[in-house]
Protein backbone atom coordinates (compact mmCIF):
# COMPACT_ATOMS: atom_id res chain seq x y z
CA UNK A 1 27.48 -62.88 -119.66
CA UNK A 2 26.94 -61.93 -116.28
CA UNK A 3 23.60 -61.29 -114.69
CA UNK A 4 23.03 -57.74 -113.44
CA UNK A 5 23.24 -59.30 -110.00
CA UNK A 6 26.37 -60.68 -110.73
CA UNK A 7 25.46 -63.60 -109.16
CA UNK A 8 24.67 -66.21 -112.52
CA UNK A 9 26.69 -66.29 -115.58
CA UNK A 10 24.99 -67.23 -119.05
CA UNK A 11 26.61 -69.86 -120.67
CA UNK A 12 24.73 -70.05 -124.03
CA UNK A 13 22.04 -72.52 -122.95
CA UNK A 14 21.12 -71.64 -119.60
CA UNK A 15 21.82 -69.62 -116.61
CA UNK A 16 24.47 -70.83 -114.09
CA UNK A 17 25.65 -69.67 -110.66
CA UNK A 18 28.85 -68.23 -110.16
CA UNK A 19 31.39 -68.72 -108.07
CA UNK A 20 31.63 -66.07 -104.97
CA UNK A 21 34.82 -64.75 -106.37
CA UNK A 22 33.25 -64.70 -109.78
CA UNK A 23 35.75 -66.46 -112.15
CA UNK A 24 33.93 -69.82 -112.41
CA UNK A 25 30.53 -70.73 -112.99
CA UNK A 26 28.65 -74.04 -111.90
CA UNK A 27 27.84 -76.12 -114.94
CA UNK A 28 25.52 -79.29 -112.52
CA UNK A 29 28.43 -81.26 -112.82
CA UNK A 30 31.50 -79.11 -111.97
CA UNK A 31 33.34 -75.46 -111.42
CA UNK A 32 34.12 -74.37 -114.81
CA UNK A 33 36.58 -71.63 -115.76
CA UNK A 34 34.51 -68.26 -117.49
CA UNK A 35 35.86 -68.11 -120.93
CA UNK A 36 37.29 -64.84 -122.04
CA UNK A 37 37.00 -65.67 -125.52
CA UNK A 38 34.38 -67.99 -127.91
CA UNK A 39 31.32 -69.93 -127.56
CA UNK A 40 29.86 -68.41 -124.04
CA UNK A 41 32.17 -65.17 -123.67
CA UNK A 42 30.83 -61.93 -122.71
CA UNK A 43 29.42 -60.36 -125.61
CA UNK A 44 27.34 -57.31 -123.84
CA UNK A 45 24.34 -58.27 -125.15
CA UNK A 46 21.26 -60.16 -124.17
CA UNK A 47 21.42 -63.97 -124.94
CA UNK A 48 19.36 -64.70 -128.24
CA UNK A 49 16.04 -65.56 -127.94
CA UNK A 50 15.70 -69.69 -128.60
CA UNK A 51 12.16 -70.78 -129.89
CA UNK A 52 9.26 -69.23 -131.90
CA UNK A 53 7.46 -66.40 -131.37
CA UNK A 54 4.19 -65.84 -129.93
CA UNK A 55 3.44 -64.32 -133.49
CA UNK A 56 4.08 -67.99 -134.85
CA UNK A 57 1.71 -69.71 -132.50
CA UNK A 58 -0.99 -67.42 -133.03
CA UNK A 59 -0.51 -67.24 -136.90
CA UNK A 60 -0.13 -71.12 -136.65
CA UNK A 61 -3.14 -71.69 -134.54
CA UNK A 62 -5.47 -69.51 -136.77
CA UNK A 63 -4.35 -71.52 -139.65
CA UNK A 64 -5.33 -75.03 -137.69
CA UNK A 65 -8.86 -73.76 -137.02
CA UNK A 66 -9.21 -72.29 -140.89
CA UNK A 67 -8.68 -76.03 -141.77
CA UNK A 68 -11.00 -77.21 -139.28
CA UNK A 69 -13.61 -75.52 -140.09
CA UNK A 70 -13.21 -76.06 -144.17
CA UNK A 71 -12.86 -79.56 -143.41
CA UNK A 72 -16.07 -79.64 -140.89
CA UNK A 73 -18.56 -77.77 -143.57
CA UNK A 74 -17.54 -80.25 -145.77
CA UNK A 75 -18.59 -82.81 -143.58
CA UNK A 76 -21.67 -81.19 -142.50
CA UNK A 77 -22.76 -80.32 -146.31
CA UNK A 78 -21.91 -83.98 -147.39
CA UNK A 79 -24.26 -85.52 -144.28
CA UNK A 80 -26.94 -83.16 -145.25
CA UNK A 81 -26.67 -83.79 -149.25
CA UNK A 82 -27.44 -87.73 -147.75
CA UNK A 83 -29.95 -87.60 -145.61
CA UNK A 84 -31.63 -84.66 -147.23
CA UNK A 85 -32.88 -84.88 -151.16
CA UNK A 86 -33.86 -80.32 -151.56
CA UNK A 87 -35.47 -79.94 -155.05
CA UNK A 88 -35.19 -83.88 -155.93
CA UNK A 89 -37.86 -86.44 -156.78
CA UNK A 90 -38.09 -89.26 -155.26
CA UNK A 91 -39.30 -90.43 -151.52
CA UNK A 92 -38.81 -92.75 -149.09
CA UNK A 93 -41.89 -93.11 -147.82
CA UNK A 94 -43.80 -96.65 -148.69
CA UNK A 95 -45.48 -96.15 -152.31
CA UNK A 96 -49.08 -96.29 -150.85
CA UNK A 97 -48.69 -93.60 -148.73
CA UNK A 98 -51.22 -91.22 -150.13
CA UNK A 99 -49.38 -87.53 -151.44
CA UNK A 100 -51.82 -83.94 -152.03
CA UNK A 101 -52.87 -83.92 -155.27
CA UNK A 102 -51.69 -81.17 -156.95
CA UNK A 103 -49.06 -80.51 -154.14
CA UNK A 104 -45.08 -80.04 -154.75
CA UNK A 105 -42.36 -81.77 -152.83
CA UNK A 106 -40.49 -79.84 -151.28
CA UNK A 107 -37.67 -82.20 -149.80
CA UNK A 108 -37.23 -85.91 -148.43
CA UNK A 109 -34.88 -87.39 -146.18
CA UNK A 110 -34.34 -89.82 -144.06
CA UNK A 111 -32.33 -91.07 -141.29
CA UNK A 112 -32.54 -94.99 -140.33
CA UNK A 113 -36.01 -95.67 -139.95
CA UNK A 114 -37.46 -92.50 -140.47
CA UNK A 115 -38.83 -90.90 -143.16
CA UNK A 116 -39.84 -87.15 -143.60
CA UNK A 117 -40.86 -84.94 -146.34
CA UNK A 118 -42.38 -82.11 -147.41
CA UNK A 119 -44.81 -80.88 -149.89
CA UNK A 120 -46.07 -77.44 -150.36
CA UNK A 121 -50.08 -76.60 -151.73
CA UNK A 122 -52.05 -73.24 -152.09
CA UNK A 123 -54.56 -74.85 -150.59
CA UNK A 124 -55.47 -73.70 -146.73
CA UNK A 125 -54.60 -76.06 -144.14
CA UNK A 126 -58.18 -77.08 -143.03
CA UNK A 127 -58.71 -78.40 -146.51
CA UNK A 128 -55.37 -80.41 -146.80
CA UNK A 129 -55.95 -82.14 -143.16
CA UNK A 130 -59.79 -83.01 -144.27
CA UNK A 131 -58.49 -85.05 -147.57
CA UNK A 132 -55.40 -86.56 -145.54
CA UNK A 133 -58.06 -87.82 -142.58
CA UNK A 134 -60.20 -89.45 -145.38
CA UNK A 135 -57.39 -90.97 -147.66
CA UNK A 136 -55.41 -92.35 -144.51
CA UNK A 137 -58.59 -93.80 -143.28
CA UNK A 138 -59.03 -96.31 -146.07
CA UNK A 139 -57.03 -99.32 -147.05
CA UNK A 140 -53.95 -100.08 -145.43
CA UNK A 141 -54.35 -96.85 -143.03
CA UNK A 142 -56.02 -95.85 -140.22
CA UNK A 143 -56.37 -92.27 -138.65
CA UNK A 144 -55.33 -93.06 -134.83
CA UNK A 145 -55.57 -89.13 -133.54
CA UNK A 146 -56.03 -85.95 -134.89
CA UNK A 147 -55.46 -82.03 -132.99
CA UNK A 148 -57.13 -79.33 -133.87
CA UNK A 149 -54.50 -77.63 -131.39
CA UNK A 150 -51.37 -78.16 -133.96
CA UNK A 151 -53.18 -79.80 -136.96
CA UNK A 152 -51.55 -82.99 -136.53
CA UNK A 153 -52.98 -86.35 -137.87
CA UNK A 154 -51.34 -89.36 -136.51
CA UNK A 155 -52.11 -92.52 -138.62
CA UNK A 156 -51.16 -96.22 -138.53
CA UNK A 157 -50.52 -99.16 -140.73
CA UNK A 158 -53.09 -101.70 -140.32
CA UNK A 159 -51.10 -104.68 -141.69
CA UNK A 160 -47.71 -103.55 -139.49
CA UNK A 161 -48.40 -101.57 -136.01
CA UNK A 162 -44.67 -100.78 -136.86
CA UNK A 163 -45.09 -98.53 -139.28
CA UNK A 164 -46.67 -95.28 -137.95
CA UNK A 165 -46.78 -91.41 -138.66
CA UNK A 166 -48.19 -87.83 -138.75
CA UNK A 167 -49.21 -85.65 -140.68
CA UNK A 168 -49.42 -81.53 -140.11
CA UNK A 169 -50.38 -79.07 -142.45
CA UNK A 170 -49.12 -75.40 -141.73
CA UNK A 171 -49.67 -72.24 -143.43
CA UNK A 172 -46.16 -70.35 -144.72
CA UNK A 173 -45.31 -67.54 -146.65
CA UNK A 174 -46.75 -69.50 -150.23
CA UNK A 175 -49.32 -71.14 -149.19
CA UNK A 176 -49.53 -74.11 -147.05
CA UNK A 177 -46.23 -76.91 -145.95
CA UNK A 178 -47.17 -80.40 -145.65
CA UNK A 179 -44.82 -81.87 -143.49
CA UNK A 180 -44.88 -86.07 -143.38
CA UNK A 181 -42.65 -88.19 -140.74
CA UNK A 182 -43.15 -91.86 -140.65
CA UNK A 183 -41.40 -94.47 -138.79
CA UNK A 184 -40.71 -98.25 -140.04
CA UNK A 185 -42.13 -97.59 -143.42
């Protein structure tokens, strides 16, 4: 098929120049005759598109990121089922760690060498960080610092200078959150 400049001839694959008096075509190796007839005669048409569509590629690439993104929230929800224990007992803080009485956990989790959980109360805040500066300042615990500012209480281990944390008591929508971090424990 000629081009409309009548200057290239399509040979099935690709487009090749012609010859000035227009009977041959250049193939990168050699003149070859135009064939009137079979594979690469003029047919009047367009040559057939070779290849997918861009309708394939898009379809395609939506379909990739669908199975990213399945496969990533699994991921994500398995990490977060490990490091973080919602609505189950347990704790990883050390055993003499002193928790609210009456309080609720609320979560635990850890990741290395920290620890963190949370208890809720319906007591006020004031009245959970007075109990938690007196408990942490006997036996193996000492308060190191305390802000009025945020309502943090840092404390040490006597035996280990290792093992440290805070405490913070914040009001929420039930009550009061008790939120524990300690390191090394």
């Amino acid at each position: 098929m000629r081009s409309e400049d009548g200057k290239q001839w399509w040979d099935g694959t690709a487009w090749r120049a012609l010859s000035p008096d227009g009977l041959y075509y250049w193939n990168s190796a050699q003149w070859t005759p135009i064939p009137t007839q079979g594979v690469g005669a003029p047919t009047g048409g367009a040559p057939m598109k070779r290849g997918r569509g861009p309708l394939f590629w898009i379809l395609g690439g939506c379909g990739c990121l669908v199975i990213l993104a399945v496969v990533g929230s699994v991921l994500a929800g398995n990490a977060v089922r490990t490091f973080l224990h919602v609505g189950q007992a347990g704790s990883c803080a050390p055993a003499d760690l002193p928790d609210y009485p009456g309080s609720n956990q609320v979560l635990w989790g850890h990741v290395g060498p920290l620890c963190t959980y949370d208890l809720s109360t319906t007591d006020s805040p004031s009245t959970v960080d007075s109990w938690y500066e007196s408990e942490l300042s006997q036996g193996d615990w000492e308060v190191v610092s305390t802000s009025t500012v945020n309502g943090t209480i840092r404390f040490d281990r006597k035996s280990n200078s290792k093992v440290t944390g805070q405490v913070q008591a914040k009001t929420n929508a039930t009550g009061t959150q008790i939120v524990i971090a300690i390191v090394g424990g």
